[in-house]
Protein backbone atom coordinates (compact mmCIF):
# COMPACT_ATOMS: atom_id res chain seq x y z
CA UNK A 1 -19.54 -3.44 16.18
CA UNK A 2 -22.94 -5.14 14.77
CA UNK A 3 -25.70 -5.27 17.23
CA UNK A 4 -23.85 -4.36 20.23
CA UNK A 5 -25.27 -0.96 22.02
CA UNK A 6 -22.72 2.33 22.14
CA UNK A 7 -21.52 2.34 25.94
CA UNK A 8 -21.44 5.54 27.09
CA UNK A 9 -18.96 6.58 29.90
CA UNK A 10 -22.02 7.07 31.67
CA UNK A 11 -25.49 7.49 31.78
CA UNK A 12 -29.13 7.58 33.82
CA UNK A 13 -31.12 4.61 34.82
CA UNK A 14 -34.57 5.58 34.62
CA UNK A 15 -37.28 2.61 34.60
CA UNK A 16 -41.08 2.78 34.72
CA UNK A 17 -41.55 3.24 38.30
CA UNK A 18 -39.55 7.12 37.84
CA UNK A 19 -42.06 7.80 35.26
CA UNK A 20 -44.90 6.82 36.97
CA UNK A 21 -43.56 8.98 39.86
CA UNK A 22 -42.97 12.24 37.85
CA UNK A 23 -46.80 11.30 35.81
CA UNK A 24 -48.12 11.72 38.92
CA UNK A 25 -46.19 14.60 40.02
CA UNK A 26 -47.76 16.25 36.78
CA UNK A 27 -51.17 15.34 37.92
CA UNK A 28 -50.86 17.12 41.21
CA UNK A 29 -51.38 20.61 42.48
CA UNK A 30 -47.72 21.89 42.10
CA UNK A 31 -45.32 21.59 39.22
CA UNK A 32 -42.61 24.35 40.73
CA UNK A 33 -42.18 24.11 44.93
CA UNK A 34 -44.63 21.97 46.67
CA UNK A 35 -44.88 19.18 49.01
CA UNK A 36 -42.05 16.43 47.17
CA UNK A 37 -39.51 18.93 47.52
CA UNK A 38 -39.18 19.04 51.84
CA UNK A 39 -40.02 14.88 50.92
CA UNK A 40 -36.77 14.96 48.72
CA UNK A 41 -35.12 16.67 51.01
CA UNK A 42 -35.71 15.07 54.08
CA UNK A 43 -35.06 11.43 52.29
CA UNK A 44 -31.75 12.70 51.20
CA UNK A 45 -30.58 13.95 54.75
CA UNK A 46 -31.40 10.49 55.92
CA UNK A 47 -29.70 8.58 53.29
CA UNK A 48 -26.06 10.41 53.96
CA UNK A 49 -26.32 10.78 57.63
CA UNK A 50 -26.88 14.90 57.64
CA UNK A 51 -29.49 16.36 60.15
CA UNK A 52 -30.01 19.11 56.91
CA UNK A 53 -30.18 18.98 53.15
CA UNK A 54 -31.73 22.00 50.98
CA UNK A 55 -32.16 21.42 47.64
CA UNK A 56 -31.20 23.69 44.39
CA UNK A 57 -31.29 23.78 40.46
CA UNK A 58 -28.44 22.04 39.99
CA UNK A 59 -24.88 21.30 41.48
CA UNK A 60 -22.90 24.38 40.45
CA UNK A 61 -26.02 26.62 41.71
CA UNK A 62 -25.24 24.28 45.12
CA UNK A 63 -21.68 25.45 45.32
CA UNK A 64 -22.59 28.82 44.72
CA UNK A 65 -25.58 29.33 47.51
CA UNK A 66 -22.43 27.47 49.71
CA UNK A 67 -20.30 30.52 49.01
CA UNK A 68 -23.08 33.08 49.80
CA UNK A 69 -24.29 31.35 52.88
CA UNK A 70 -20.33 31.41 54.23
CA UNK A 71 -20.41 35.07 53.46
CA UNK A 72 -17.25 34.49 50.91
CA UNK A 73 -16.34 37.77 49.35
CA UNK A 74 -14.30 40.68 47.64
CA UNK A 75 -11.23 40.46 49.36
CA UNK A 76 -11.09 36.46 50.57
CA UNK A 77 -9.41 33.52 49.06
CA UNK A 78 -10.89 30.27 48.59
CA UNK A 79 -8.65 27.25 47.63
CA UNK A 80 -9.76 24.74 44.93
CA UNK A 81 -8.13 21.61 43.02
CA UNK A 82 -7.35 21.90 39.83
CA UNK A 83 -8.29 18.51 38.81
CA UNK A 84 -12.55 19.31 38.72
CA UNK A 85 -15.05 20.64 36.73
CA UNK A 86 -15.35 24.23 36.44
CA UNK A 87 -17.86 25.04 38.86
CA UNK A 88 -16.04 24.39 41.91
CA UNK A 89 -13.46 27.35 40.81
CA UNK A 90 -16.11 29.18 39.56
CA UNK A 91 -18.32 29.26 42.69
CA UNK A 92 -15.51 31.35 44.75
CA UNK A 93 -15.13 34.08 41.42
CA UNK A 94 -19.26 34.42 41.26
CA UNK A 95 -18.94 36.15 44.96
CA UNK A 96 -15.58 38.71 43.93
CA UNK A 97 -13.36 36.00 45.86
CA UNK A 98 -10.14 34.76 44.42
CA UNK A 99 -9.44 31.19 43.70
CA UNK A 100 -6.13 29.87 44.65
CA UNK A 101 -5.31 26.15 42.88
CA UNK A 102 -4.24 23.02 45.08
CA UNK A 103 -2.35 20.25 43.33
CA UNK A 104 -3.80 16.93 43.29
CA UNK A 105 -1.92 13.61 44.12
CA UNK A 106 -1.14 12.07 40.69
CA UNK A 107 -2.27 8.52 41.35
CA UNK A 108 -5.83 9.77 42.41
CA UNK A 109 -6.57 12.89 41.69
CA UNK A 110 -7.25 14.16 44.82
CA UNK A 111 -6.50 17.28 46.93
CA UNK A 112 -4.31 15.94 49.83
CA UNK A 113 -2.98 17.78 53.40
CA UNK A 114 0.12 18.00 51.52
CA UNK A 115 -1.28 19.71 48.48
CA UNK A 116 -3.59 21.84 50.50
CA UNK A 117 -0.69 23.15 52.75
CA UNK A 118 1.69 23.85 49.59
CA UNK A 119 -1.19 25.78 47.91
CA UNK A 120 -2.03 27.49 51.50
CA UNK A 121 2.11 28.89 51.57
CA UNK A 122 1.24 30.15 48.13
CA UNK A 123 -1.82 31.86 48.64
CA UNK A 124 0.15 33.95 51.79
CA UNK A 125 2.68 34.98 48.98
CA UNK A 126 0.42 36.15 46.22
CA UNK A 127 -1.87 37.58 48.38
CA UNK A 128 -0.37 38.76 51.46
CA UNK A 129 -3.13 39.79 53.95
CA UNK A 130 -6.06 38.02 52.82
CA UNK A 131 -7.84 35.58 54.72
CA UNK A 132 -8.50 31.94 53.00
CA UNK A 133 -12.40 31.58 53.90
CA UNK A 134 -13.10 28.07 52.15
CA UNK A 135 -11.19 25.03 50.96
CA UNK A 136 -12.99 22.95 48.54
CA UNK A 137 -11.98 19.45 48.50
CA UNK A 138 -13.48 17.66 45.47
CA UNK A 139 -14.30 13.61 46.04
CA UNK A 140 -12.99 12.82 42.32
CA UNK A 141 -14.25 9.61 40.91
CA UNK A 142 -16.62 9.21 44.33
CA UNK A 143 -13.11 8.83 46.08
CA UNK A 144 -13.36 10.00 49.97
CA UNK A 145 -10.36 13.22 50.25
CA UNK A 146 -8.84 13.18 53.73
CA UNK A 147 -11.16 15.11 55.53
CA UNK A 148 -9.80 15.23 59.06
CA UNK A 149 -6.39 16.18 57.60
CA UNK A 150 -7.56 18.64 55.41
CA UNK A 151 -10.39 19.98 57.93
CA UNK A 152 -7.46 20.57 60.60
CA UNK A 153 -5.49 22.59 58.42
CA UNK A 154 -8.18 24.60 57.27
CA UNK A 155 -9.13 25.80 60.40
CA UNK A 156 -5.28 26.17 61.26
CA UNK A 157 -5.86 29.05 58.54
CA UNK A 158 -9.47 30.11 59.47
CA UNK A 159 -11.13 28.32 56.90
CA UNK A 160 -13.81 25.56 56.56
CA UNK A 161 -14.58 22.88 54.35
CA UNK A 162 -17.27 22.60 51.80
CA UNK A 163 -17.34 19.24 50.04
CA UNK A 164 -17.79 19.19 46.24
CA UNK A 165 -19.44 15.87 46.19
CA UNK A 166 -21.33 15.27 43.11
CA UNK A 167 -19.15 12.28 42.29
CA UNK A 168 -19.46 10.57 45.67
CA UNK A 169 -23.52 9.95 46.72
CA UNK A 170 -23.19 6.76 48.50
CA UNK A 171 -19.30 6.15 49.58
CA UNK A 172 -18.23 5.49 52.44
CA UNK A 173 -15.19 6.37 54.78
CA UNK A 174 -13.67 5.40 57.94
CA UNK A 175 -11.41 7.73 60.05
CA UNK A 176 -10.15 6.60 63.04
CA UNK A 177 -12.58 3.03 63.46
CA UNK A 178 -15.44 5.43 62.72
CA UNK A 179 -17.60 4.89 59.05
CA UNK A 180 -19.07 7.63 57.86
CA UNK A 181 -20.88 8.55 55.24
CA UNK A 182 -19.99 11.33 52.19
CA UNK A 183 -22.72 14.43 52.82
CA UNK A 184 -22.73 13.63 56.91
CA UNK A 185 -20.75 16.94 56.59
CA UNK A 186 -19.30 15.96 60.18
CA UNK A 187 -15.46 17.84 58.99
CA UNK A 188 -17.27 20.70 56.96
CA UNK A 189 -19.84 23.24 57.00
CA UNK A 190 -21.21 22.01 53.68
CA UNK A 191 -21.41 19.37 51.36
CA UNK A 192 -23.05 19.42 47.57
CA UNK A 193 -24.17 17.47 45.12
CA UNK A 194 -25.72 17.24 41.79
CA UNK A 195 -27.95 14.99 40.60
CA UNK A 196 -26.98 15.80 36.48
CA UNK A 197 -27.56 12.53 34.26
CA UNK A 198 -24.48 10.46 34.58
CA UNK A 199 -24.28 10.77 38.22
CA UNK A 200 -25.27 8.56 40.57
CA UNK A 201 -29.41 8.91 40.83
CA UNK A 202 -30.59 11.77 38.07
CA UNK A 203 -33.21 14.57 38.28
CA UNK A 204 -32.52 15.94 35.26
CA UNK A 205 -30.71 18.71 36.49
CA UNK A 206 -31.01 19.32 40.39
CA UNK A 207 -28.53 19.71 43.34
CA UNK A 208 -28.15 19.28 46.92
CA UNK A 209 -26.31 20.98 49.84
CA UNK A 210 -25.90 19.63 53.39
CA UNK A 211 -25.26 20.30 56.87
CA UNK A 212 -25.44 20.06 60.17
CA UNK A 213 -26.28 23.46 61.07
CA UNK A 214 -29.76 24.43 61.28
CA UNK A 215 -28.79 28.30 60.46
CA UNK A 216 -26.93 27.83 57.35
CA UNK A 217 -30.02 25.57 56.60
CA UNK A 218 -32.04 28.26 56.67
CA UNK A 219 -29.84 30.94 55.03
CA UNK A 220 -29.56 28.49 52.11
CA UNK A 221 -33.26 28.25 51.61
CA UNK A 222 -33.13 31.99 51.71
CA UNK A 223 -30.74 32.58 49.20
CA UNK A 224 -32.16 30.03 46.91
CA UNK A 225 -35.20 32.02 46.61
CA UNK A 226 -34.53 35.66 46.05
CA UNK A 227 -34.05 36.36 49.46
CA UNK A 228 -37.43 36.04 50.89
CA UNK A 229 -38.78 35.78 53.75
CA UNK A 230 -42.11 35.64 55.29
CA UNK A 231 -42.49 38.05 58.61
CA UNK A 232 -44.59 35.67 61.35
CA UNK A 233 -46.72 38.31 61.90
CA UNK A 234 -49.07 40.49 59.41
CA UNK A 235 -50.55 39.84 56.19
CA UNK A 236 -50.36 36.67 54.40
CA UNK A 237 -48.84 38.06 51.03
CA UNK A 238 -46.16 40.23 52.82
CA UNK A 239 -42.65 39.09 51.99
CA UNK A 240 -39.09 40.93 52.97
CA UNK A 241 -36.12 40.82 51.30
CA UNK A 242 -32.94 41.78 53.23
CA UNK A 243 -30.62 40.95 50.37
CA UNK A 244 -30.89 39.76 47.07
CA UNK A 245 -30.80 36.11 46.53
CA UNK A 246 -31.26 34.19 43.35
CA UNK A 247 -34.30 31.35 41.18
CA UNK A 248 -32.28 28.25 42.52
CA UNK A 249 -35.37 26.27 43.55
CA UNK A 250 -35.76 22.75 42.50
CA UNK A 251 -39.03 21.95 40.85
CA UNK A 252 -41.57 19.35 42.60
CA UNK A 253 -41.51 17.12 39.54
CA UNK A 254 -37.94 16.71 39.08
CA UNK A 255 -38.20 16.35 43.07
CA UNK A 256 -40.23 13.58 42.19
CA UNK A 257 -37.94 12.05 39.98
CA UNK A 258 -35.33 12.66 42.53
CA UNK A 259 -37.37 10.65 45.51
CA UNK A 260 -37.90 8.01 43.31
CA UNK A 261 -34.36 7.28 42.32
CA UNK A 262 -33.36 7.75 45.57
CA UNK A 263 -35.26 4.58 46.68
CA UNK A 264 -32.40 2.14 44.06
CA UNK A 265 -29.38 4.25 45.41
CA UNK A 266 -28.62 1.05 47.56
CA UNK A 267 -29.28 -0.76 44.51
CA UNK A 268 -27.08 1.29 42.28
CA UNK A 269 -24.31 1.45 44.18
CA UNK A 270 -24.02 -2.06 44.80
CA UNK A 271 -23.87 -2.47 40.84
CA UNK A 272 -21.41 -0.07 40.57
CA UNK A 273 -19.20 -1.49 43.27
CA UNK A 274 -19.44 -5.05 41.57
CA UNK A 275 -18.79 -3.60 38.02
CA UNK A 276 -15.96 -1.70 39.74
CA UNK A 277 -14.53 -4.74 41.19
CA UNK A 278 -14.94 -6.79 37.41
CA UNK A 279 -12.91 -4.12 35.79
CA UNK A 280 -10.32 -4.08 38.32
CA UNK A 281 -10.22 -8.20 37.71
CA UNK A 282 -9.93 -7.72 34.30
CA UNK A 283 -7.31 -5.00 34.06
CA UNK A 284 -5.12 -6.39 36.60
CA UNK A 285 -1.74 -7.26 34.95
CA UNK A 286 -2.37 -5.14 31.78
CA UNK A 287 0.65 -3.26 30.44
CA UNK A 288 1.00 0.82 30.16
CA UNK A 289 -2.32 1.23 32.81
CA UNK A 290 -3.05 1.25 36.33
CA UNK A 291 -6.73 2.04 37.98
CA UNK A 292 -6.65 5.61 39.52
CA UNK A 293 -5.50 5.16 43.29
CA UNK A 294 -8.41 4.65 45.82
CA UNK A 295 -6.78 6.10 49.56
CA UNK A 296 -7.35 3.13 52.43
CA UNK A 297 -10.21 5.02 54.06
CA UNK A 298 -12.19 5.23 51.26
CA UNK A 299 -14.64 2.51 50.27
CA UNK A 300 -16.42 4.40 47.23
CA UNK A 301 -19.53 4.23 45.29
CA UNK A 302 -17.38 4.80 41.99
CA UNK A 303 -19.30 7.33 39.67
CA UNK A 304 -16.27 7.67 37.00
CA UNK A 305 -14.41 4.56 36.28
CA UNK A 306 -10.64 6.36 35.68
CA UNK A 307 -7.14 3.61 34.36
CA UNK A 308 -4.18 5.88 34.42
CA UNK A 309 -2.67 5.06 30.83
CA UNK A 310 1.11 5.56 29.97
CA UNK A 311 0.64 6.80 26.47
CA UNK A 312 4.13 7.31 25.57
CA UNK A 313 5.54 3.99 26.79
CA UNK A 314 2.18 2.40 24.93
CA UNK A 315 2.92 4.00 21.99
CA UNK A 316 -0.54 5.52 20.86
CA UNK A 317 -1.97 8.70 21.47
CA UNK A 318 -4.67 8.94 24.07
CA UNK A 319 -6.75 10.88 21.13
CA UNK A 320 -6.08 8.02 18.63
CA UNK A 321 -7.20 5.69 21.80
CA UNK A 322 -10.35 7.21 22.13
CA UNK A 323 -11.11 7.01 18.43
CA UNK A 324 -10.56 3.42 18.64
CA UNK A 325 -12.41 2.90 21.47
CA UNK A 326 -15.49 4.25 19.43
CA UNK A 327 -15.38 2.85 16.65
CA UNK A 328 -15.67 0.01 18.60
CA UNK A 329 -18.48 1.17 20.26
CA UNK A 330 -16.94 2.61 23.30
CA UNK A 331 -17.38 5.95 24.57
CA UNK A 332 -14.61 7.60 26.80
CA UNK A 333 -13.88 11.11 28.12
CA UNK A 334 -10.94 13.32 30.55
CA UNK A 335 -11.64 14.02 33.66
CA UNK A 336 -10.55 16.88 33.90
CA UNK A 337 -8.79 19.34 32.18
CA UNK A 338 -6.48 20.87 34.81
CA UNK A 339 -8.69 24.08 35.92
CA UNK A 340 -5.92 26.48 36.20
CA UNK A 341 -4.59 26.29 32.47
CA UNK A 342 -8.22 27.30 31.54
CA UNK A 343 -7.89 31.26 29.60
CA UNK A 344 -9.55 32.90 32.29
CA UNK A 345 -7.49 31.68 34.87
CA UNK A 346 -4.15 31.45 33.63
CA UNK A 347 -4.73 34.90 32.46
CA UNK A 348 -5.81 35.84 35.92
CA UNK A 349 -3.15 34.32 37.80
CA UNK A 350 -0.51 33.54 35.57
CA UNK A 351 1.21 29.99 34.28
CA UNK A 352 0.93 27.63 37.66
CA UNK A 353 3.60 24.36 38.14
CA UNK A 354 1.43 22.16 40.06
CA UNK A 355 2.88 18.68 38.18
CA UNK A 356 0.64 16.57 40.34
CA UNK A 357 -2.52 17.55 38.37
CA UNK A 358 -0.47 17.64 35.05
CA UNK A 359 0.74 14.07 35.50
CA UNK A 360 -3.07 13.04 36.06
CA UNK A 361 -4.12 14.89 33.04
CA UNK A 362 -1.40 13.24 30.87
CA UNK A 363 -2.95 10.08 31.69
CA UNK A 364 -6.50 9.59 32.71
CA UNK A 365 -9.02 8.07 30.40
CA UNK A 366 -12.58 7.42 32.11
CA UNK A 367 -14.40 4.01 30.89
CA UNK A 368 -17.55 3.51 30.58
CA UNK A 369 -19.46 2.71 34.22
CA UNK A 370 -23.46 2.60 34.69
CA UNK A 371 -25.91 0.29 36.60
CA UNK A 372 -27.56 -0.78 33.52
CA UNK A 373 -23.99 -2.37 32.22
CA UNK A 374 -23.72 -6.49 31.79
CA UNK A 375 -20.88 -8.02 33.40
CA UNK A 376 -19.79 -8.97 29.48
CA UNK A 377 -19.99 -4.87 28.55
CA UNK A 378 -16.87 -4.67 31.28
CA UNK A 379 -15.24 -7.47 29.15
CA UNK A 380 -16.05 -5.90 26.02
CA UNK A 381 -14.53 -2.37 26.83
CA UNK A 382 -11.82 -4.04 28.47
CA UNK A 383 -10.92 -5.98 25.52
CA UNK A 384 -11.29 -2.90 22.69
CA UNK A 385 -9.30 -0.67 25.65
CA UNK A 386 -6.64 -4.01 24.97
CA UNK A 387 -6.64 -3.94 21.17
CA UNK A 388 -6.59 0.42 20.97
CA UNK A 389 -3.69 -0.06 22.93
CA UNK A 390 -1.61 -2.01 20.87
């Protein structure tokens, strides 16, 4: 390896100007909520298009204040992929609701109409009588879902859409000759984010929800703060709670860290899109791997750089692949373990057959992908992926 750096599979970008912005955040009159917070949030709003954005703790505390605001509960279903991270099951079991797994399209990991209306049939069957609340469409990769398709169907059951979007700050869609943007929230009630390290601008930890309805808006910011609220008339310390909420607030300095990065999102996702477009030059024509599937609608700002890998027909385990790739200096990682063959939920629901999200399992590998990546580090994981191979 030498000289050469270790490559991550991802990893923040953080250059003098964010720590000149969170120096003087520590200089000023608030460390916890102050003024850079509504700045954050209203910067945010305007960058994906969404007349709303509250912001929380971090992404799975997003998903969670999503599920409160909906009023999901004991008794309702929520449907989830299984190819995610763990929060976006998780969220529906924090509020008593039960999760009910959606298979994925193989080629891109994505919840389709298709998947979604399989996993709707089953959720009638194994629980006859309860009402599906929220579908939770995860944009894998920073790959746009269907939204219209899955949107109608949800409501054809009563349900909504909230967007798990941490992977997708910046893509794009078009439905229909329209472009939109991912966090608009114009086919759901919600959309979050996080804003975790290796995504696409970093606060540390920190999340985001959107939408375009000034009342959820409001319950969110509610909810994020134990509950309070200040009456408009009496004394200036009064406060009410009506309900318990929960600490999700999102510190001014990380807020300031936050605004700050959010000034190079054009910036980043232009990088990411070129170094997206170098790796699919250089793996074109490569034997035993294909780049994970990207639907015609979708023109993503890639936050996971995913090659679909035939292991068996390559003859090398994806472990031993890995390996190789680090030694080389190389990092790698699975995106994601198939949810519903986690303990907790296989013991909660039994063994599931959903063989799209099993035959993405069996063969995703994420490479490394970061703005701060040289053309030549796309050539130099493409050539150790090359020689691990063989």
């Amino acid at each position: 390896m030498g000289d050469l750096p270790f490559l991550p599979y991802g990893r923040q970008s953080i250059d003098d100007d964010d720590i000149a912005a969170v120096t003087e955040a520590l200089k000023a009159d608030y460390l916890t909520t102050g003024p850079r917070v509504e700045a954050f949030e209203a910067a945010f709003a305007e960058a994906v298009g969404a007349p709303h954005a509250v912001a929380c703790s971090n992404g799975t505390a997003a998903l969670h204040l999503s599920m409160l605001a909906l009023g999901v509960g004991e008794g309702d279903l929520a449907i989830a992929p299984s190819i995610t991270f763990l929060a976006t099951a998780n969220c529906a079991r924090y509020v008593g609701a039960e999760v009910v797994f959606a298979d994925v399209d193989p080629l891109s990991g994505l919840m389709t109409p298709q998947t979604l209306a399989e996993a709707l049939a089953r959720a009638a069957i194994a629980f006859p009588g309860r009402p599906v609340r929220a579908v939770l469409p995860v944009h894998l990769r920073g790959e746009v879902c269907d939204l219209p398709g899955l949107a109608d169907l949800a409501a054809g059951a009563g349900a909504v859409l909230v967007e798990d979007a941490p992977h997708a700050l910046g893509s794009a869609m078009t439905f229909g000759n329209v472009t939109e943007r991912v966090g608009d929230a114009r086919h759901s009630a919600m959309a979050t984010f996080s804003f975790h390290p290796v995504k696409t601008i970093a606060t540390g930890e920190g999340g985001m929800i959107t939408t375009r309805d000034a009342a959820t808006a409001q319950r969110l910011r509610t909810l994020r703060s134990h509950g309070m609220v200040r009456p408009e008339a009496g004394d200036p310390w009064l406060y009410e709670m009506a309900e318990p909420g929960f600490n999700y607030r999102l510190p001014d300095i990380l807020c300031a860290l936050g605004l700050s990065q959010l000034k190079k999102l054009p910036a980043f996702a232009s990088r990411r899109r070129a170094l997206a477009a170098r790796y699919a030059e250089r793996l074109a024509g490569l034997p035993h791997m294909a780049l994970a599937a990207s639907p015609a609608w979708s023109d993503p700002v890639l936050h996971l750089l995913t090659v679909l890998i035939d292991f068996e027909a390559a003859g090398v385990s994806r472990r031993a692949v890995s390996e190789r790739l680090a030694a080389k200096g190389v990092g790698s990682q699975v995106h994601y373990i198939p949810v519903h063959r986690q303990p907790y939920y296989r013991d909660r629901y039994g063994a599931l057959d959903l063989p799209g999200a099993e035959a993405w399992y069996a063969r995703c590998l994420s490479l490394p992908l970061y703005p701060a990546m040289a053309d030549t580090d796309v050539d130099r994981v493409v050539e150790a992926l090359e020689g691990a191979l063989r």
